[in-house]
Protein backbone atom coordinates (compact mmCIF):
# COMPACT_ATOMS: atom_id res chain seq x y z
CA UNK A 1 0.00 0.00 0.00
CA UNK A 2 2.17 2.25 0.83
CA UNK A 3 4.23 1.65 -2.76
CA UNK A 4 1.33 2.74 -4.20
CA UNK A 5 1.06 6.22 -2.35
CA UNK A 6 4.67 6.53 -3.12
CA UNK A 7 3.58 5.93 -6.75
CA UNK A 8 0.37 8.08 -6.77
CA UNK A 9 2.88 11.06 -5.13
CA UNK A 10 5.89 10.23 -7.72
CA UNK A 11 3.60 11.05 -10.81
CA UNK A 12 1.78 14.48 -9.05
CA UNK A 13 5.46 15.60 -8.57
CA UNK A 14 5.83 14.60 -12.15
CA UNK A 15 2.95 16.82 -13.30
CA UNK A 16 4.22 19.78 -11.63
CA UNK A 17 8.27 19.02 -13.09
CA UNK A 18 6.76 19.29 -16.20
CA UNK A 19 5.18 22.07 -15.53
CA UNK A 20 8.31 23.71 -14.48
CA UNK A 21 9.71 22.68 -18.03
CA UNK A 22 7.31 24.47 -19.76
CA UNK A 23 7.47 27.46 -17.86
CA UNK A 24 11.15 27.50 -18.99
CA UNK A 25 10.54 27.32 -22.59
CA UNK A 26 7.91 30.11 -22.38
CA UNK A 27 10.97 32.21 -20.71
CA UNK A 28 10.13 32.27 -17.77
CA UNK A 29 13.42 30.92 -16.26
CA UNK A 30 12.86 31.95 -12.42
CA UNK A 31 9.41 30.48 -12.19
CA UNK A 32 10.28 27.43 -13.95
CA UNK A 33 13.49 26.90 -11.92
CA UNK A 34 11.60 27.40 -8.71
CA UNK A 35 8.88 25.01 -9.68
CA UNK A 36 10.90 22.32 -10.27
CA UNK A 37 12.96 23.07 -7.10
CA UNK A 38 9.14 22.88 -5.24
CA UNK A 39 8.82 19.52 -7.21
CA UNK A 40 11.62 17.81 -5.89
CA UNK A 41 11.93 18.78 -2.59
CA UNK A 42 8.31 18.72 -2.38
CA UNK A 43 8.06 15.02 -4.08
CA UNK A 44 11.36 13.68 -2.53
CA UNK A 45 10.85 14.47 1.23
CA UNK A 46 7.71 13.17 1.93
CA UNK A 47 8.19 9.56 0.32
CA UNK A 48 11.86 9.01 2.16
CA UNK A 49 9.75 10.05 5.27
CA UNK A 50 7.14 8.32 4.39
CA UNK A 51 9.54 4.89 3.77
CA UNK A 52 11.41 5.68 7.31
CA UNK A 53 8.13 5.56 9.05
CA UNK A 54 7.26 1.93 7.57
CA UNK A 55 10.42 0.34 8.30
């Protein structure tokens, strides 16, 4: 189950990445760069936590 969640949470963080990417390519460098900081960090922390906690 909680492979799944880690899943469901992988592909949101996904959506907003790509987001990020197309921010860039409309020139908007600092909002894109941002975003895809947000979508890391933001992606990243809560599945290692999330793993830590089930172990």
């Amino acid at each position: 189950m909680i492979y799944l969640l880690m899943l469901f949470m992988l592909l949101s963080g996904y959506y907003t990445f790509t987001f990020g990417i197309s921010q860039i390519k409309g020139k908007n460098r600092l909002g894109g760069f941002s975003t895809i900081v947000i979508a890391i960090f933001g992606t990243i922390a809560p599945m290692v936590i999330l793993y830590m906690k089930s172990k």
